[in-house]
Protein backbone atom coordinates (compact mmCIF):
# COMPACT_ATOMS: atom_id res chain seq x y z
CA UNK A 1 -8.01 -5.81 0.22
CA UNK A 2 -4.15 -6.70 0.00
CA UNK A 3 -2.82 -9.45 1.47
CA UNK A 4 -2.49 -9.10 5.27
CA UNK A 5 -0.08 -10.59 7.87
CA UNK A 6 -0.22 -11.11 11.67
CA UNK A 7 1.69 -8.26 13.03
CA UNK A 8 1.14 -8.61 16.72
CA UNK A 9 -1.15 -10.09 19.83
CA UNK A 10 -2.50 -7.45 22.29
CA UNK A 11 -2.66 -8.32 26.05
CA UNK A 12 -4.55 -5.71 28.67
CA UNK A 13 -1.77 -6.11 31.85
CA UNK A 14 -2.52 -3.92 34.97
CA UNK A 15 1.12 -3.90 35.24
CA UNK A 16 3.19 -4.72 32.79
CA UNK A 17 6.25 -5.11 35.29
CA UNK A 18 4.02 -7.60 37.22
CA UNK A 19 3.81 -9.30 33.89
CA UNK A 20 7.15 -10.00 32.92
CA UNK A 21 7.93 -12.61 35.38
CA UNK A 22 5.88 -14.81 33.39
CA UNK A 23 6.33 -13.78 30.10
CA UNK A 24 10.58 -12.92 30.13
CA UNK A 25 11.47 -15.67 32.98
CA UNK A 26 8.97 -18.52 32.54
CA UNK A 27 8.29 -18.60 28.73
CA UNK A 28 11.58 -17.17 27.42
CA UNK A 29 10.38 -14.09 25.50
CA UNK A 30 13.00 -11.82 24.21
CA UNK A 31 11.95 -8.47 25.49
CA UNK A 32 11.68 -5.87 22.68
CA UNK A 33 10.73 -1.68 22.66
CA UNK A 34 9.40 -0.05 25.55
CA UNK A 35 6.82 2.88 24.49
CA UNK A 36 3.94 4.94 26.13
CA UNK A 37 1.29 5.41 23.54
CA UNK A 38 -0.26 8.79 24.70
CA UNK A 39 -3.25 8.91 21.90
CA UNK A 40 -4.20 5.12 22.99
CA UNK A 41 -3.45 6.13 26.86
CA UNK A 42 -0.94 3.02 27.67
CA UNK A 43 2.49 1.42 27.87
CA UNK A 44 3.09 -1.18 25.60
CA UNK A 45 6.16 -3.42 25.70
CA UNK A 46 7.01 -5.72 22.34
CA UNK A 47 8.00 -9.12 23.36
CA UNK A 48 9.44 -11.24 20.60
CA UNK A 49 7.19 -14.47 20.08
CA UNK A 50 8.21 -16.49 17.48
CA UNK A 51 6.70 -15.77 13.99
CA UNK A 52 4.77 -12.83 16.00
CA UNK A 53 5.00 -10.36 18.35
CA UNK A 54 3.13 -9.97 21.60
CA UNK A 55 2.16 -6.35 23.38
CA UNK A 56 1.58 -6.02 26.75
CA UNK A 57 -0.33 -3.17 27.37
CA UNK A 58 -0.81 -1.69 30.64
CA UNK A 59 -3.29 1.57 30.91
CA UNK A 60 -1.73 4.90 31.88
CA UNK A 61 -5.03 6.53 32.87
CA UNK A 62 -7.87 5.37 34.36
CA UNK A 63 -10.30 6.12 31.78
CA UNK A 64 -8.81 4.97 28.67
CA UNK A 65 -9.76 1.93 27.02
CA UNK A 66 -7.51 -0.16 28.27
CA UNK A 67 -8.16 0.91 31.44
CA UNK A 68 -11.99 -0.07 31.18
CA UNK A 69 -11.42 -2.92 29.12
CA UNK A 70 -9.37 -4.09 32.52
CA UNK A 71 -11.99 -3.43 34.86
CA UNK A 72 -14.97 -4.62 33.02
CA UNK A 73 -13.06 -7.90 31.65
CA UNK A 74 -9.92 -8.39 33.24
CA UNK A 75 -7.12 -8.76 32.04
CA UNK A 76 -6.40 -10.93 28.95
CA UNK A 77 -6.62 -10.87 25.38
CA UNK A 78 -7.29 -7.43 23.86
CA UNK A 79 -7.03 -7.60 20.33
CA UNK A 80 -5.01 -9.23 17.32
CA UNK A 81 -3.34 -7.01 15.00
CA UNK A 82 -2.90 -7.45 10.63
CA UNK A 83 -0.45 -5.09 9.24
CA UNK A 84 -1.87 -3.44 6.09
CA UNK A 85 -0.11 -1.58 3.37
CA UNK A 86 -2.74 1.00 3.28
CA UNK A 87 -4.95 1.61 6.03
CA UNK A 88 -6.98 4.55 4.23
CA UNK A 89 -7.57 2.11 1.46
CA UNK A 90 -8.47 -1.01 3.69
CA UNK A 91 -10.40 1.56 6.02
CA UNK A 92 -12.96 2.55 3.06
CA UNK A 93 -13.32 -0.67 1.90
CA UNK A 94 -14.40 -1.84 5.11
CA UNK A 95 -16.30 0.53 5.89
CA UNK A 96 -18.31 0.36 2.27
CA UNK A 97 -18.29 -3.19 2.77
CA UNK A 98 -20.43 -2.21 6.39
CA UNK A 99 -17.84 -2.88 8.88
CA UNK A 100 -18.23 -0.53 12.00
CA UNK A 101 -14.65 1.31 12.79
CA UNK A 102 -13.02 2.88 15.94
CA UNK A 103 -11.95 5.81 14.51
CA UNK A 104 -13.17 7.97 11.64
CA UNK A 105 -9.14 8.73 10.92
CA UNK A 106 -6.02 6.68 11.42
CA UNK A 107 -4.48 7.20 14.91
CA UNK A 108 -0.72 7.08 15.73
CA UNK A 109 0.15 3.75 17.18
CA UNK A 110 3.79 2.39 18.36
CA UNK A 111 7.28 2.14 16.20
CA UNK A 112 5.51 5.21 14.25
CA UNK A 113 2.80 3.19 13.25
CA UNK A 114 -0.52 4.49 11.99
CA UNK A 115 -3.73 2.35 13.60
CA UNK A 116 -7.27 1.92 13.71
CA UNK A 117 -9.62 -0.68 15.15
CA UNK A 118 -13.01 -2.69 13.43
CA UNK A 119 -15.18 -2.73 16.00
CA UNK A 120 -16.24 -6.80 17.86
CA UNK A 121 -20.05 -6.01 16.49
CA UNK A 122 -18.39 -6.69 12.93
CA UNK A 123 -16.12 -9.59 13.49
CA UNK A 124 -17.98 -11.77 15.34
CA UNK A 125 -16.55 -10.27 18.95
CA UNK A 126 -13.06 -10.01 17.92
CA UNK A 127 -11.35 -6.41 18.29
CA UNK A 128 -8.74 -6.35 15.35
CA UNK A 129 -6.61 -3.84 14.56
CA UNK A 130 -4.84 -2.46 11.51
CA UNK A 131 -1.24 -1.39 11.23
CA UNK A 132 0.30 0.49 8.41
CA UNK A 133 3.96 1.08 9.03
CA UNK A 134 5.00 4.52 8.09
CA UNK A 135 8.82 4.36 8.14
CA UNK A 136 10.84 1.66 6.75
CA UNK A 137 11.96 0.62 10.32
CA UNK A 138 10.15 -2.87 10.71
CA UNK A 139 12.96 -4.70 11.90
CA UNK A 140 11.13 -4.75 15.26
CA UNK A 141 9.30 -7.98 13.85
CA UNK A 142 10.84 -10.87 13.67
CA UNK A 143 10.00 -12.50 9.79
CA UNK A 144 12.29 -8.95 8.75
CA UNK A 145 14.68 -9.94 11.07
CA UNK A 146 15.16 -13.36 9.37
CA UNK A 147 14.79 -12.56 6.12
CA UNK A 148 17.72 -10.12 5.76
């Protein structure tokens, strides 16, 4: 598998402009792109984090995942997301390696992203999911910010 990199923290938010107080006034984050997600059922917002980003995700219908993710855990930490050059590629090696996936096919994500999930049972509880950026905009992330 090639080498991968933290691309972002996910956190489930009922409301993400309940959320900001804490996140934009209190902590300092610099608040990034704005986006509903209609294949994933949410709003995300970027927040710039340092050497990461952080998503805020709030649900945008009741029975999305999100949404029951909320209401069965709370809200909290959803997931942590690697960026991958090739999801296809990393998605058959995981899966012939016996990791369980989300999704038989890559799903659109954010900044026209393509995504997919490996399921908690094969990462020890952990939901982590892949990014493959599919246009040369990254600058959304801060380490291509810096090094240009």
């Amino acid at each position: 598998m090639e080498s991968m990199r933290l691309d972002h923290i996910g956190i489930a938010v009922r409301s993400i402009d309940q959320a900001l107080p804490l996140w934009r006034d209190a902590l300092g984050a610099k608040i990034g792109d704005r986006e509903t997600i209609p294949s994933q059922q949410v709003e995300v917002l970027f927040l710039e984090t340092g050497e990461t980003r952080t998503e805020l995700m709030e649900p945008t219908s009741s029975d999305g995942a999100v949404s029951r993710f909320i209401e069965k855990r709370g809200e909290g930490l959803h997931h942590i997301a690697y960026r991958v050059e090739d999801l296809s590629a990393t998605m058959k090696k995981l899966e012939s390696a016996g990791s369980k996936l989300i999704y038989s096919e890559p799903r659109p994500g954010s900044h026209s992203t393509l995504i997919n999930f490996i399921h908690p049972t094969s990462t020890g509880g952990i939901l982590i999911e892949l990014v493959e950026y599919t246009t040369g905009d990254q600058t959304s992330h801060p380490e291509e910010e810096r090094s240009t």
